[in-house]
C-alpha atoms as a PDB file:
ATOM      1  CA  UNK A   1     -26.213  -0.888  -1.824  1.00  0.00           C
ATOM      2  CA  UNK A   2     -24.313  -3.915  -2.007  1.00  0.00           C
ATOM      3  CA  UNK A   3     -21.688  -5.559   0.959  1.00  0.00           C
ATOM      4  CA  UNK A   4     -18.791  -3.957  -0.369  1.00  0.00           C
ATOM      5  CA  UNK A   5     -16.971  -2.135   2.098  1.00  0.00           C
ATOM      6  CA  UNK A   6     -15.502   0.342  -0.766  1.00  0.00           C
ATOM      7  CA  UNK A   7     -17.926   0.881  -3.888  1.00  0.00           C
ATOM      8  CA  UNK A   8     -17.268   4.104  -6.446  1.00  0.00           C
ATOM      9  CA  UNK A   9     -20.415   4.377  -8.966  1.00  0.00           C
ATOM     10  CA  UNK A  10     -19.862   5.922 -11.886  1.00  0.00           C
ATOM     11  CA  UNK A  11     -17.437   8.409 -11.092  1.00  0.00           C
ATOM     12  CA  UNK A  12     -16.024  10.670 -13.158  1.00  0.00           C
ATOM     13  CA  UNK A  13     -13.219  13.623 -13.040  1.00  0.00           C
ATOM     14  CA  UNK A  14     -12.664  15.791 -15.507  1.00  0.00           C
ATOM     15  CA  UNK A  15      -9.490  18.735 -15.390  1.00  0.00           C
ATOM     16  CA  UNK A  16     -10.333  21.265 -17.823  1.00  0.00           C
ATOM     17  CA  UNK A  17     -11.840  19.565 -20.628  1.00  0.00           C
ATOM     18  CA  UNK A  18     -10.134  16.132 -19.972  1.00  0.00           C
ATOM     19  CA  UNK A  19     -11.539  13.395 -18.520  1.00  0.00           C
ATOM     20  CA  UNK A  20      -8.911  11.684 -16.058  1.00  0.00           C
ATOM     21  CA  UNK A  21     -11.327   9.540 -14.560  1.00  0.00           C
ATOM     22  CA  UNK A  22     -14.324   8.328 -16.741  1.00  0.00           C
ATOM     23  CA  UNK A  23     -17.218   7.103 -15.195  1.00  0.00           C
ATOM     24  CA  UNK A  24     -15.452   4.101 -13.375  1.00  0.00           C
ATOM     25  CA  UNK A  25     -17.150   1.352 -11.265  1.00  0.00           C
ATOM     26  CA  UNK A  26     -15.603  -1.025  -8.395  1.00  0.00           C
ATOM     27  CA  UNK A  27     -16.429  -2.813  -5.600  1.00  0.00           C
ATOM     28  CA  UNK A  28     -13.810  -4.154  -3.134  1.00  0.00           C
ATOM     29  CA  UNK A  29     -14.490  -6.406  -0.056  1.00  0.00           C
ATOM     30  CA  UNK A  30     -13.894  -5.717   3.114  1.00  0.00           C
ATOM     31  CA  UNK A  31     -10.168  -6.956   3.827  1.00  0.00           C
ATOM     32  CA  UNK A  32      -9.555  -7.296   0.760  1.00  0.00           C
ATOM     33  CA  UNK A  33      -6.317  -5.915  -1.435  1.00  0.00           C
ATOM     34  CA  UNK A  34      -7.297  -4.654  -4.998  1.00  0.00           C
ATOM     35  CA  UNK A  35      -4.220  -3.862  -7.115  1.00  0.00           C
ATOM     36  CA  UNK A  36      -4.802  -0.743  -9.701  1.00  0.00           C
ATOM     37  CA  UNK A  37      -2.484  -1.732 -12.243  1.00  0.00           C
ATOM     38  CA  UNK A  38      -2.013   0.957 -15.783  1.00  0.00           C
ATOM     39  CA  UNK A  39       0.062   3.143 -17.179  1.00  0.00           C
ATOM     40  CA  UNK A  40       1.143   6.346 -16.343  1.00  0.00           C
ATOM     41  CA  UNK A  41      -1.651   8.937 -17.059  1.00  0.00           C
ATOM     42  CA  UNK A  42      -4.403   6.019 -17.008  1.00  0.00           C
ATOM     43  CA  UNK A  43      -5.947   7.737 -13.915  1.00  0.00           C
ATOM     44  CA  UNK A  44      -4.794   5.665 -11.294  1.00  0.00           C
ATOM     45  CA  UNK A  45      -3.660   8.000  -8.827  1.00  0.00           C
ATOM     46  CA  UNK A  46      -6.697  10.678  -9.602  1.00  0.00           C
ATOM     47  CA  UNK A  47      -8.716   7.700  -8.640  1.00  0.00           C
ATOM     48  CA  UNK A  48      -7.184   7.088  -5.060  1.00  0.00           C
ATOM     49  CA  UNK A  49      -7.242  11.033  -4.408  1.00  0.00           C
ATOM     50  CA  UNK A  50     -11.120  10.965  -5.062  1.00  0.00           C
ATOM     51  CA  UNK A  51     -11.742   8.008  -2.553  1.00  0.00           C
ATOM     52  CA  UNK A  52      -9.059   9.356  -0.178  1.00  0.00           C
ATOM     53  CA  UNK A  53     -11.164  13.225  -0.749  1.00  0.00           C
ATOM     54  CA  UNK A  54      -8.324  15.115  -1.906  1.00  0.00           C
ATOM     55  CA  UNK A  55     -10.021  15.695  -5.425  1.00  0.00           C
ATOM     56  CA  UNK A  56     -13.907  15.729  -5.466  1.00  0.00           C
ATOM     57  CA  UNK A  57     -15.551  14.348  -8.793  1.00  0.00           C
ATOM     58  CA  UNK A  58     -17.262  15.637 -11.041  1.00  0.00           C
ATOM     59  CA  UNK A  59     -20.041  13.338 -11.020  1.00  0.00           C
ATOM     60  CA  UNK A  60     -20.659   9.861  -9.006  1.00  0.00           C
ATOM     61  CA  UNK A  61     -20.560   8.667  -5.694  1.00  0.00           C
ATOM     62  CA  UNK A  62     -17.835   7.111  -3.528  1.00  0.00           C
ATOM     63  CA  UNK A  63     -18.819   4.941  -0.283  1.00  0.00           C
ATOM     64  CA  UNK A  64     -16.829   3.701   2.194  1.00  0.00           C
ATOM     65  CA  UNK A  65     -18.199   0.992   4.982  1.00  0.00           C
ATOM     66  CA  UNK A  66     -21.681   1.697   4.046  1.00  0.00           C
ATOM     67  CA  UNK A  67     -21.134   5.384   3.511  1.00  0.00           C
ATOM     68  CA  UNK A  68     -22.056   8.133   1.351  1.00  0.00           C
ATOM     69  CA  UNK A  69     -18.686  10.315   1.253  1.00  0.00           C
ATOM     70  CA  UNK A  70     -19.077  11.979  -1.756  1.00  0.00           C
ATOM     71  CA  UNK A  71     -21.705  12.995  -4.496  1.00  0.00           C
ATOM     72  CA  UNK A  72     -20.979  14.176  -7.373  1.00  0.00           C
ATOM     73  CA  UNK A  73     -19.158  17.728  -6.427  1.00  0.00           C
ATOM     74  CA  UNK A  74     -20.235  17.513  -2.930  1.00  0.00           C
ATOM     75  CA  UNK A  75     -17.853  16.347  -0.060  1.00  0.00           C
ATOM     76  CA  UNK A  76     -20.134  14.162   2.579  1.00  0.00           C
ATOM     77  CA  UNK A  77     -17.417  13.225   4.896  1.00  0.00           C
ATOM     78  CA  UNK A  78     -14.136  15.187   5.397  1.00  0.00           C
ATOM     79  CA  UNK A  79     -10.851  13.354   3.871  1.00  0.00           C
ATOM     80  CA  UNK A  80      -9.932  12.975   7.819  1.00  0.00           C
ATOM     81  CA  UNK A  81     -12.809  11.492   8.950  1.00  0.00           C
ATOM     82  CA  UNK A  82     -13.130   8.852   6.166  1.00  0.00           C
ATOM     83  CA  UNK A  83     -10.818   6.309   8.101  1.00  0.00           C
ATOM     84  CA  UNK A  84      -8.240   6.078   5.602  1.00  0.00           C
ATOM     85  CA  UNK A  85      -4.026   5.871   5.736  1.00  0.00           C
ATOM     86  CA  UNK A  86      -2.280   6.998   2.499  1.00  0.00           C
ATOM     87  CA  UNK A  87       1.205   6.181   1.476  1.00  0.00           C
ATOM     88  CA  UNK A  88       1.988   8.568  -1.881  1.00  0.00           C
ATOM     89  CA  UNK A  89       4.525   8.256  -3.976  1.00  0.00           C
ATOM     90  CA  UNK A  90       6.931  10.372  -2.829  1.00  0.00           C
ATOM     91  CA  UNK A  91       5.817   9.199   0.667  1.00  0.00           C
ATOM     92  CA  UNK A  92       6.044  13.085   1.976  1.00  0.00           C
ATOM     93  CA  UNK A  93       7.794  12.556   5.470  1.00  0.00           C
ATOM     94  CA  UNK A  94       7.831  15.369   7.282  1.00  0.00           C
ATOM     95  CA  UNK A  95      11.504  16.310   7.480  1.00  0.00           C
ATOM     96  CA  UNK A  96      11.670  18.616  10.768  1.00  0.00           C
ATOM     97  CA  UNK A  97      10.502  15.579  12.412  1.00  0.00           C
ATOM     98  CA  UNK A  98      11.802  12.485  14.358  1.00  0.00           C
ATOM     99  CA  UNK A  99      10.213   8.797  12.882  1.00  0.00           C
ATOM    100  CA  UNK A 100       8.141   9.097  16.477  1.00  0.00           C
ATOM    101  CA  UNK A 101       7.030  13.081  15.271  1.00  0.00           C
ATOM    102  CA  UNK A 102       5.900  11.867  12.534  1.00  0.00           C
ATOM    103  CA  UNK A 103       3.627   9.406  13.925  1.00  0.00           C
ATOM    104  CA  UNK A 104       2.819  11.914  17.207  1.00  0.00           C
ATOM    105  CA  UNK A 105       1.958  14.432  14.280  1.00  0.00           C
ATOM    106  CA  UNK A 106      -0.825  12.234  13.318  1.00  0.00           C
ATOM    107  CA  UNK A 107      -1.952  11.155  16.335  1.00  0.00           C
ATOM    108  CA  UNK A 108      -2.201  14.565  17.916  1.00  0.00           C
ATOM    109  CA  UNK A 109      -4.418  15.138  15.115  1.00  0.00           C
ATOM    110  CA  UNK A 110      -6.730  13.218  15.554  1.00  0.00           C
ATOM    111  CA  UNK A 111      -7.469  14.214  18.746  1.00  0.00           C
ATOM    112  CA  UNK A 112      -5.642  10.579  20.839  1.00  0.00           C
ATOM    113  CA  UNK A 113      -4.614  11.315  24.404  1.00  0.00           C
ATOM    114  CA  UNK A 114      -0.566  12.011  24.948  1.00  0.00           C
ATOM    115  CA  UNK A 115      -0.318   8.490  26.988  1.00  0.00           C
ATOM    116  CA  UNK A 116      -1.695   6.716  24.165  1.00  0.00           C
ATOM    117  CA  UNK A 117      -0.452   8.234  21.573  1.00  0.00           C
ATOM    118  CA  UNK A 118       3.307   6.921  23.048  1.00  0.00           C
ATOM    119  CA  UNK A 119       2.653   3.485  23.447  1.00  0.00           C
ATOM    120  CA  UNK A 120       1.120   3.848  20.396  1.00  0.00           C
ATOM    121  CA  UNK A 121       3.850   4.951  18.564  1.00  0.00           C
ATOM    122  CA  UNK A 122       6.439   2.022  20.208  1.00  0.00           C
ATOM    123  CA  UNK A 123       3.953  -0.597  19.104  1.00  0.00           C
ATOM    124  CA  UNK A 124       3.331   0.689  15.424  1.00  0.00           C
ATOM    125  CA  UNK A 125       6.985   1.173  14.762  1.00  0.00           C
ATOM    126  CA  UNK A 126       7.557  -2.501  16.549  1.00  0.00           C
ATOM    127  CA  UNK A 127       5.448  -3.558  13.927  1.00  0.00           C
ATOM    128  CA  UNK A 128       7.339  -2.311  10.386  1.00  0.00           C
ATOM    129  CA  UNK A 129      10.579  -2.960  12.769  1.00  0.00           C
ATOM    130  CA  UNK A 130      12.345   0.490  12.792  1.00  0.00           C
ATOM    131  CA  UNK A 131      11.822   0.369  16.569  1.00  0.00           C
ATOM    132  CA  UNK A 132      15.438   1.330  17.081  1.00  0.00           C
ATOM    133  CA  UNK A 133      14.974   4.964  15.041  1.00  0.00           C
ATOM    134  CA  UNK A 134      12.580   6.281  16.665  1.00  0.00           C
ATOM    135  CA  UNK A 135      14.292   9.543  17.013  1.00  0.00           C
ATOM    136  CA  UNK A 136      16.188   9.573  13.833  1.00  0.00           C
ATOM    137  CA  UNK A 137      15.031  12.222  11.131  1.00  0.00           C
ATOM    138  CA  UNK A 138      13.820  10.638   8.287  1.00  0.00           C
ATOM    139  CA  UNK A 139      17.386  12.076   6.091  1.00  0.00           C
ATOM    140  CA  UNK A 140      19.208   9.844   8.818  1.00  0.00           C
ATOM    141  CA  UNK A 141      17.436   6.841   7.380  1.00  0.00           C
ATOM    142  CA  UNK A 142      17.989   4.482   4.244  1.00  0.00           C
ATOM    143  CA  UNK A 143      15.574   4.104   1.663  1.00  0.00           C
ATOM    144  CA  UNK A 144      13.623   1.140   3.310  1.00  0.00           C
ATOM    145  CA  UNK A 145      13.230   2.408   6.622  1.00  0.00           C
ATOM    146  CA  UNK A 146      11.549   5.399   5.239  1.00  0.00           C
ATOM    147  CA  UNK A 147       9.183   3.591   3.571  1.00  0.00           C
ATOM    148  CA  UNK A 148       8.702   2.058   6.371  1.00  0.00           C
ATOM    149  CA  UNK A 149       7.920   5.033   7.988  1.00  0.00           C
ATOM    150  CA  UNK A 150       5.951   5.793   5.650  1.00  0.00           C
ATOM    151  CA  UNK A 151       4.143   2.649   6.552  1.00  0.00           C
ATOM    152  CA  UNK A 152       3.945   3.288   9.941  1.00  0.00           C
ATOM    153  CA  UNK A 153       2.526   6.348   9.688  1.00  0.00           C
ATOM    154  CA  UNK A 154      -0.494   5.522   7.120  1.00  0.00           C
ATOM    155  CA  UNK A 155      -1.135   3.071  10.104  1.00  0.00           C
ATOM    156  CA  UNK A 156      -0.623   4.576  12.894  1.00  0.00           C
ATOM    157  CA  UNK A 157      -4.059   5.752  13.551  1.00  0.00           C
ATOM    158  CA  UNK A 158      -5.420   2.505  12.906  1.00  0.00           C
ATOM    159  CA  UNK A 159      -6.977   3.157   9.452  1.00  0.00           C
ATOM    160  CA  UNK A 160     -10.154   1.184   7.680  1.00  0.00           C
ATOM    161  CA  UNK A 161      -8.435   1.809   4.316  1.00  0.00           C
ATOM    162  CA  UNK A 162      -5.345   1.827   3.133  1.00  0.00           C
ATOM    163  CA  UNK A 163      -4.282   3.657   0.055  1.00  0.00           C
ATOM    164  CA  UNK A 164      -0.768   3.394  -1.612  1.00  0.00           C
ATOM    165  CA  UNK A 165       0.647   4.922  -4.542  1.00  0.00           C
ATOM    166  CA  UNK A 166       3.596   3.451  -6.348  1.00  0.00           C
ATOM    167  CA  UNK A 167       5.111   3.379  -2.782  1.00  0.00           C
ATOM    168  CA  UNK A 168       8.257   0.980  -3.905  1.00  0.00           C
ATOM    169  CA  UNK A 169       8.525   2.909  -7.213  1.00  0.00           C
ATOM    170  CA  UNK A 170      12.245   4.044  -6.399  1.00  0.00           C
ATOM    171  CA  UNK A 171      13.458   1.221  -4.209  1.00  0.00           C
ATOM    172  CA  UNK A 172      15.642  -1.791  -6.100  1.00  0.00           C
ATOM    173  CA  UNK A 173      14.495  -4.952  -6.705  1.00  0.00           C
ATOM    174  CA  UNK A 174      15.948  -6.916  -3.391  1.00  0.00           C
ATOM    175  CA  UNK A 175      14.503  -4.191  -1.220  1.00  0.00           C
ATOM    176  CA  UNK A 176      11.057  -4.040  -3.244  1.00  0.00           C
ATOM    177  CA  UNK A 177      10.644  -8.115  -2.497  1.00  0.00           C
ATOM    178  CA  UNK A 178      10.886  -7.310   0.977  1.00  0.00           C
ATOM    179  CA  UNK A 179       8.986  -4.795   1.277  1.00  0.00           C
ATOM    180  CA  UNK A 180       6.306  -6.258  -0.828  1.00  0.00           C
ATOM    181  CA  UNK A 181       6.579  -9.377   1.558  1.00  0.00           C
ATOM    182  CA  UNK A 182       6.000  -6.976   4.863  1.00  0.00           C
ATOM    183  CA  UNK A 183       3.413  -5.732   3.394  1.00  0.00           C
ATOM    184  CA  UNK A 184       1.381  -8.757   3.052  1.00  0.00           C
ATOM    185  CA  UNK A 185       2.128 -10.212   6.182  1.00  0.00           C
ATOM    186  CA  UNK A 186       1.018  -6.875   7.197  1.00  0.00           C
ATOM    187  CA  UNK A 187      -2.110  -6.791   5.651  1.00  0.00           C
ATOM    188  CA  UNK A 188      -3.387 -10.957   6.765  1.00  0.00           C
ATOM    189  CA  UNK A 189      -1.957  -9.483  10.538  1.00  0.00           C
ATOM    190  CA  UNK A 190      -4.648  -6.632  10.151  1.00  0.00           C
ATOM    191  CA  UNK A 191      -6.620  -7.154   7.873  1.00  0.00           C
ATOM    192  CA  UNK A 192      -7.484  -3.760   6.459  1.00  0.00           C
ATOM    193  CA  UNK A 193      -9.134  -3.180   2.717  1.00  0.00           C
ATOM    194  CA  UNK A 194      -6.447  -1.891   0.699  1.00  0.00           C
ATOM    195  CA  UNK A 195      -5.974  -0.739  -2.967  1.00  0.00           C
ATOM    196  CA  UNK A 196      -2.812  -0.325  -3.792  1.00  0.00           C
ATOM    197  CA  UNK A 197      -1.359   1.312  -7.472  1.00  0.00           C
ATOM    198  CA  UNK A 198       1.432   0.106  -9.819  1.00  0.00           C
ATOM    199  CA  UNK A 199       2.541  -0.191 -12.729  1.00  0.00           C
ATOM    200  CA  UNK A 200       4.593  -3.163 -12.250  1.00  0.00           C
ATOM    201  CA  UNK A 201       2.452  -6.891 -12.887  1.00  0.00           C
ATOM    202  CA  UNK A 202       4.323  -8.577 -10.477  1.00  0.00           C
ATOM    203  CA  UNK A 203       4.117  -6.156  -7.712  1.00  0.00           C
ATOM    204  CA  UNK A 204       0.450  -6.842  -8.249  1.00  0.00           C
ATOM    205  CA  UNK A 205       0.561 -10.387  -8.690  1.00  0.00           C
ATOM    206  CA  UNK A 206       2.867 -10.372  -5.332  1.00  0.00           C
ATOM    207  CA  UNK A 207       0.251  -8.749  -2.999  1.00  0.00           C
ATOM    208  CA  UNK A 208      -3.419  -8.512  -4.648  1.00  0.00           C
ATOM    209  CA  UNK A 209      -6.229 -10.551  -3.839  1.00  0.00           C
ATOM    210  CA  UNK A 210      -7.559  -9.253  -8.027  1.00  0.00           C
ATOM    211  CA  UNK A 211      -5.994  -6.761 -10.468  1.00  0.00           C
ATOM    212  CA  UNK A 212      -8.072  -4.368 -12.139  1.00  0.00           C
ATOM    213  CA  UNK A 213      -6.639  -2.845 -15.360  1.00  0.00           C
ATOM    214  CA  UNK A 214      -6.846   0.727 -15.942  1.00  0.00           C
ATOM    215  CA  UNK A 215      -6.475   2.763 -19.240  1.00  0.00           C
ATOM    216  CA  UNK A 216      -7.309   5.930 -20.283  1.00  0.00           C
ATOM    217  CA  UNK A 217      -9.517   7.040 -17.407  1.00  0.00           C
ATOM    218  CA  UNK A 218     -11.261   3.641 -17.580  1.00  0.00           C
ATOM    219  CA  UNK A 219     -11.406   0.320 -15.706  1.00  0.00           C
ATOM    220  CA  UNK A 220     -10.733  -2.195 -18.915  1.00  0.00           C
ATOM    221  CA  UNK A 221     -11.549  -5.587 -16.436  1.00  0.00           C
ATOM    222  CA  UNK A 222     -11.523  -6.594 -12.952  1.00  0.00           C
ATOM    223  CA  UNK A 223     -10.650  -9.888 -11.791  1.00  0.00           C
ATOM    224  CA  UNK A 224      -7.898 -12.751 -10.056  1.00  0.00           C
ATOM    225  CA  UNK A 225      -4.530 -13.116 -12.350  1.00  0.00           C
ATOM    226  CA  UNK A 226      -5.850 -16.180 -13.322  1.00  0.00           C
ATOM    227  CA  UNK A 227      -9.229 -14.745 -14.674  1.00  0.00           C
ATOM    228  CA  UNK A 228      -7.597 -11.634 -16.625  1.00  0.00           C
ATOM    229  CA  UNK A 229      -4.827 -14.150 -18.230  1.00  0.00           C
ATOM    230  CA  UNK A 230      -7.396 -16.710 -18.720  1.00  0.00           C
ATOM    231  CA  UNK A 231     -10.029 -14.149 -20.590  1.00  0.00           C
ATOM    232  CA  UNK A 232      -8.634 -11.255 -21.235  1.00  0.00           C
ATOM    233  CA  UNK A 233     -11.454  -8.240 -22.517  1.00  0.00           C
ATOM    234  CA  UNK A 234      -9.066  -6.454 -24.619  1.00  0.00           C
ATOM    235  CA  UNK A 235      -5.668  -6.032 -26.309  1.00  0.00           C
ATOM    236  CA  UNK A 236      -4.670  -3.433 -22.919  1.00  0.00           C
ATOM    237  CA  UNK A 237      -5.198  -6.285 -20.496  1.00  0.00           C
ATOM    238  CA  UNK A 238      -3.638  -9.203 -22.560  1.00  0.00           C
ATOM    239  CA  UNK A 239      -0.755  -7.122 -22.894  1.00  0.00           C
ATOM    240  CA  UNK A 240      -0.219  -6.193 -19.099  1.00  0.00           C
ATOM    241  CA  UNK A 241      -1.017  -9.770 -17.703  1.00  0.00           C
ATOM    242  CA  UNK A 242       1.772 -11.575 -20.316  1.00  0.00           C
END
């Protein structure tokens, strides 16, 4: 095995007779933030539900921090005991509950003591700065402070990896720069390994360490900006990184 804290080998997902994901590689360092970047349909989110174990694959293996979690069809680890904070898409807030519910929701989950799980909660939301909303519903709040709620809550319980799906798909383009700029003070504060998916270059230029390009179920290259602008492998990853 090699020092990567996430590694996927040769993993594949098929629905029906379709391959989604086909046979993809990566490594990604630990603390590092890998940017999938494709179009819609290039597999992108099927690949962040298969480390995350929300979809098993059909064939490969997925590690995480020296880890078997999957084989092939076979789950190794649980999706809750892999360490991991998502943030999807349509960031699925729990709406019966307060912006501290949602966190205590997780928390009580995962088995952490009442007392902690409070000062818990007032340091988390300290940290994405909706402090003050704490028992505000999440259709009290604007679009920003629910995602970052959203935030909050992939981090509350203090997650090796953090996965995020288009999570600023919807926002404008002020509120989207910063976000994007919380986020990566956010990440160098704590450091955690994250791969985050877009569509949008410079969203992934803005907070990845490297890009890697993905189309039709494939990873075309993986690299810095400079290396996939530089010398691009094909027509797909000229194209994105103009």
């Amino acid at each position: 095995m090699s020092n990567s804290f996430l590694q996927l080998i040769e993993v594949t997902k098929r629905f029906d007779d379709r391959k989604v994901v086909d046979g993809i590689s990566l490594d990604v360092a630990e603390g590092e933030v890998l940017a999938l970047l494709g179009a819609s349909g290039s597999g992108k989110t099927t690949t962040l539900r298969l480390i995350a174990g929300l979809e098993m694959p059909d064939a490969g293996e997925v590690w995480i921090a020296g880890k078997k979690v999957s084989e092939g069809a076979r789950s190794l680890v649980p999706p809750r005991a892999r360490g991991i904070g998502f943030i999807f898409q349509d960031l699925a807030l729990w709406p019966h509950l307060t912006v501290a519910g949602n966190l205590d929701f997780v928390l009580q989950s995962v088995g952490i003591p009442k007392r902690e799980r409070s000062k818990r909660i007032d340091e988390t939301l300290r940290l994405v700065r909706i402090e003050s909303y704490a028992h505000r519903y999440p259709s009290q709040l604007s679009g920003g402070e629910q995602q970052r709620l959203a935030i909050a809550r992939a981090l509350i319980a203090r997650p090796r990896l953090l996965l995020l799906d288009e999570p600023m798909s919807s926002l404008d383009s002020p509120l989207k720069a910063e976000l994007s700029a919380d986020l990566i003070d956010l990440q160098r504060l704590l450091r955690i390994t994250t791969i985050y998916i877009t569509h949008d270059k410079s969203e992934a230029l803005a907070l990845a360490h490297r890009i890697a390009i993905m189309q039709k179920g494939r990873i075309e290259q993986v690299g810095t900006a400079e290396a996939l602008r530089s010398e691009p492998v094909s027509e797909t990853v000229a194209r994105f990184m103009v």
